[in-house]
C-alpha atoms as a PDB file:
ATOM      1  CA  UNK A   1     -13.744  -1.482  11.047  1.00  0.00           C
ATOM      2  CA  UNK A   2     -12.397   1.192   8.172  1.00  0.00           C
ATOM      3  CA  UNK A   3     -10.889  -0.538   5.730  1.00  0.00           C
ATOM      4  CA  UNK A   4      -9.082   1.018   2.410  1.00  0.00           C
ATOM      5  CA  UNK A   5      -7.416  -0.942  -0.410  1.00  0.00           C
ATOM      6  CA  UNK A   6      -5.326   0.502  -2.490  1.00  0.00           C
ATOM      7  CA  UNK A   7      -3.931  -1.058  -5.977  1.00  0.00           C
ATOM      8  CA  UNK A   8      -0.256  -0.139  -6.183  1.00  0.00           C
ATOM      9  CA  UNK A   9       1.808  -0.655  -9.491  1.00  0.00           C
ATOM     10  CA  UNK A  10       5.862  -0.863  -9.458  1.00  0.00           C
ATOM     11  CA  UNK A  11       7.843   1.699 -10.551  1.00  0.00           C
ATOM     12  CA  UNK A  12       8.375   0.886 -14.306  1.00  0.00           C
ATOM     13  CA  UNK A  13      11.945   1.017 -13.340  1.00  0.00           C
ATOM     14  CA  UNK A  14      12.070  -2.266 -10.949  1.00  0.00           C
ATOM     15  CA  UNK A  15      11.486  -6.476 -11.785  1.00  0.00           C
ATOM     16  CA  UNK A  16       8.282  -7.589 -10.123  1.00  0.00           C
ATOM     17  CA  UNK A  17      11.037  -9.362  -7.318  1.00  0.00           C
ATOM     18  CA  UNK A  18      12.646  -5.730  -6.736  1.00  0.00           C
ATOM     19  CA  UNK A  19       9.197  -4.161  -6.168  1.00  0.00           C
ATOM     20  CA  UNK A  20       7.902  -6.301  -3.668  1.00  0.00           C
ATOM     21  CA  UNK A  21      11.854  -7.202  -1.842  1.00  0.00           C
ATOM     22  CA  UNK A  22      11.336  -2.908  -1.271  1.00  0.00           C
ATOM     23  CA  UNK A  23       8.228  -3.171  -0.342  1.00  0.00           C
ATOM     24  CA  UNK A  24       8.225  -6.062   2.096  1.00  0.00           C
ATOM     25  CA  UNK A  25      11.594  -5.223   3.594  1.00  0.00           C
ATOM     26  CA  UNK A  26      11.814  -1.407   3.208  1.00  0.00           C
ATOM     27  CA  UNK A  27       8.472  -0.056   3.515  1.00  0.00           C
ATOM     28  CA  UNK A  28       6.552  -2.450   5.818  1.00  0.00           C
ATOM     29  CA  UNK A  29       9.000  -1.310   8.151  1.00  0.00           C
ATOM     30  CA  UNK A  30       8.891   2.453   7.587  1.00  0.00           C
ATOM     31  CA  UNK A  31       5.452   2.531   8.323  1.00  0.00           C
ATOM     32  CA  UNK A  32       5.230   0.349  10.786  1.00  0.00           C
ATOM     33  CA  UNK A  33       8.080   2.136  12.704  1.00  0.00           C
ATOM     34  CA  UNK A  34       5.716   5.345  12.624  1.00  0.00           C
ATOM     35  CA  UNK A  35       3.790   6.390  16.208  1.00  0.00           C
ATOM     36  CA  UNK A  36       0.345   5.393  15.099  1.00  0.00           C
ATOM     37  CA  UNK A  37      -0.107   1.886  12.454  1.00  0.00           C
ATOM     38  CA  UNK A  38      -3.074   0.360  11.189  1.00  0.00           C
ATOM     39  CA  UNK A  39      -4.243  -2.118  12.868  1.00  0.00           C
ATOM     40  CA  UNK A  40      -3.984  -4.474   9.906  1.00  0.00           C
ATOM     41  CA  UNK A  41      -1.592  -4.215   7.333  1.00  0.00           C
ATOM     42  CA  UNK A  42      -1.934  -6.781   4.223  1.00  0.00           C
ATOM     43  CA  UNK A  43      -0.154  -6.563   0.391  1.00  0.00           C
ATOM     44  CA  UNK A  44      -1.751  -9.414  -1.796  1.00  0.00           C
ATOM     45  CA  UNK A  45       0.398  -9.703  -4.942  1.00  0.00           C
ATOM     46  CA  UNK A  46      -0.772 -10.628  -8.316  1.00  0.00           C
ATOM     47  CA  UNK A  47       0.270 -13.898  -9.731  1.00  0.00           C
ATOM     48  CA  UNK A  48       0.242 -14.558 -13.325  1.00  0.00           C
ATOM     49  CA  UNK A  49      -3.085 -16.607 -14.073  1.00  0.00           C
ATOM     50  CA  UNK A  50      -3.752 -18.958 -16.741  1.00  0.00           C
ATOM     51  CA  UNK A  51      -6.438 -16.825 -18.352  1.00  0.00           C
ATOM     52  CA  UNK A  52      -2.853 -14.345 -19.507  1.00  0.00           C
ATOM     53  CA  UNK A  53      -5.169 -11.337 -18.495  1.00  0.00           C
ATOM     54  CA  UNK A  54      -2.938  -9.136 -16.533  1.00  0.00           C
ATOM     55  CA  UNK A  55      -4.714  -6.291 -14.445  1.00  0.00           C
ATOM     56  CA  UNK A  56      -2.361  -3.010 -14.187  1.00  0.00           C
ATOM     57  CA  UNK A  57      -1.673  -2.798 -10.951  1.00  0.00           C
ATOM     58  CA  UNK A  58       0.844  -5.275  -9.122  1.00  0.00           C
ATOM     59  CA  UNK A  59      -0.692  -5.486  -5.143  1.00  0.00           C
ATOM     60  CA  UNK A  60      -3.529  -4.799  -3.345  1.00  0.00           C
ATOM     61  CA  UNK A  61      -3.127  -3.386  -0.197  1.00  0.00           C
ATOM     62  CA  UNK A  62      -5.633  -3.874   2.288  1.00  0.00           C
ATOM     63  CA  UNK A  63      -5.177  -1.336   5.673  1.00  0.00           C
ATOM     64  CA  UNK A  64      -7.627  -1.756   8.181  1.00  0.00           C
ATOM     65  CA  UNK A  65      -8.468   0.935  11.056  1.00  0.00           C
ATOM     66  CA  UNK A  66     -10.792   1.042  14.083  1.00  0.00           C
ATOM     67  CA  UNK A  67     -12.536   3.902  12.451  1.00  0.00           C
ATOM     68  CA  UNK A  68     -12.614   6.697  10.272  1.00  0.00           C
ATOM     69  CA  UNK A  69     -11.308   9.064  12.700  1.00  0.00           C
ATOM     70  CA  UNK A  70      -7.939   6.426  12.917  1.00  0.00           C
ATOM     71  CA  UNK A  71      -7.400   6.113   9.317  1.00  0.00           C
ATOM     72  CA  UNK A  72      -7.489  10.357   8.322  1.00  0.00           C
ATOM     73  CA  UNK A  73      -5.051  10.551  11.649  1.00  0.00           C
ATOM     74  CA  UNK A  74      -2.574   7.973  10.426  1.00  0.00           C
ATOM     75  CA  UNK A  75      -2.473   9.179   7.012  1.00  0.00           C
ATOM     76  CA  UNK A  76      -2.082  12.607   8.628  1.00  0.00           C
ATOM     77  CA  UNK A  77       1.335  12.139   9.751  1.00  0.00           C
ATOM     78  CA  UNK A  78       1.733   9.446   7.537  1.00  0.00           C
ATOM     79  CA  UNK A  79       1.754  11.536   4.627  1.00  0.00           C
ATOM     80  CA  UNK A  80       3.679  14.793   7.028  1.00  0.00           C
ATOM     81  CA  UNK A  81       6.683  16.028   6.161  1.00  0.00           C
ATOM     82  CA  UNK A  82       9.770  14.523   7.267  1.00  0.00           C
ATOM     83  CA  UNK A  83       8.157  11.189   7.953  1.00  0.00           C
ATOM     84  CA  UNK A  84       9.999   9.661   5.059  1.00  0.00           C
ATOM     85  CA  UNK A  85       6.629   7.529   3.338  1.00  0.00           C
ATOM     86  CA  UNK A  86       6.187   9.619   0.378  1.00  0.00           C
ATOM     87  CA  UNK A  87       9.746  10.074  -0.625  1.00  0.00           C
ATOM     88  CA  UNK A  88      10.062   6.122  -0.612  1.00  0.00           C
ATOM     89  CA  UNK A  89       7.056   5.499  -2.458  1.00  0.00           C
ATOM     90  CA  UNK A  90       8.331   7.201  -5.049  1.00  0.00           C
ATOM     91  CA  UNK A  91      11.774   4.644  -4.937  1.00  0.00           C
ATOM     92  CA  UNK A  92       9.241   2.176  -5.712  1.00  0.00           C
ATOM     93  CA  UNK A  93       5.944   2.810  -7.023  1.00  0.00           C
ATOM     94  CA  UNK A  94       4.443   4.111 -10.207  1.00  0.00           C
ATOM     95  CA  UNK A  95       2.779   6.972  -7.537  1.00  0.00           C
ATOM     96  CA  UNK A  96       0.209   8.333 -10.677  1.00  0.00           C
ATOM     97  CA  UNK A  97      -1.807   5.567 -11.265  1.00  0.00           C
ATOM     98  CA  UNK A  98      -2.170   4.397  -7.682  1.00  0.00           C
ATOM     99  CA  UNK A  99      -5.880   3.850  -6.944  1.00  0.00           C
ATOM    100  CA  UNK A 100      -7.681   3.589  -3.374  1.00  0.00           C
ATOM    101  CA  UNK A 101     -10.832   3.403  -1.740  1.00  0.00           C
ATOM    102  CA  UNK A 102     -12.696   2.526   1.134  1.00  0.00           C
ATOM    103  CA  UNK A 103     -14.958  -0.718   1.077  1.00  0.00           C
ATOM    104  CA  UNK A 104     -17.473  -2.580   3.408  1.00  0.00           C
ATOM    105  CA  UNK A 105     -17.123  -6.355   3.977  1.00  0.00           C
ATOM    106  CA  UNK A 106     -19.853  -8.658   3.641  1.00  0.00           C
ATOM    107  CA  UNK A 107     -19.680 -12.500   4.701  1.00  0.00           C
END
């Protein structure tokens, strides 16, 4: 399994409830409607804690893909012209200080 996370912030522009109302109901459904999906898709928000440490990003997102090979093909067209992901991120996130990485599970 290839899995990336990615911390995602809001565009500065939208309530916590707009950010994740596009994401959940705009988004999930772009990419999802696009030939080749992950074969897990997961968004963890960020609740406020008692500690009232806030981290600077507002999700995780977890995408998980048979293998390498899957992942750098999906975000291939993904990321394509025309396919409509990138223009929408920008409707929603705050793109520059989006972080991701690859990681290996352990249990």
């Amino acid at each position: 399994m290839y899995r990336v996370l990615a911390l995602l912030s809001k565009h500065p522009d939208l309530t916590a409830e707009e950010f994740a109302d596009h994401y959940e109901n705009r988004h999930v459904p772009l990419v999802l409607s696009l030939p080749l999906q992950p074969e897990h898709y997961l968004r963890h928000y960020v609740q406020p804690g008692d500690s009232g440490a806030a981290p600077d990003f507002d999700v995780v997102t977890q995408l998980e893909f048979e293998d390498r090979a899957a992942y750098l093909a999906w975000a291939r067209m993904a990321y394509a012209p025309g396919s409509g992901i990138e223009e929408d991120e920008k409707r929603f996130l705050d793109r520059a200080s989006t972080r991701s990485f690859t990681v290996r599970t352990e249990s």
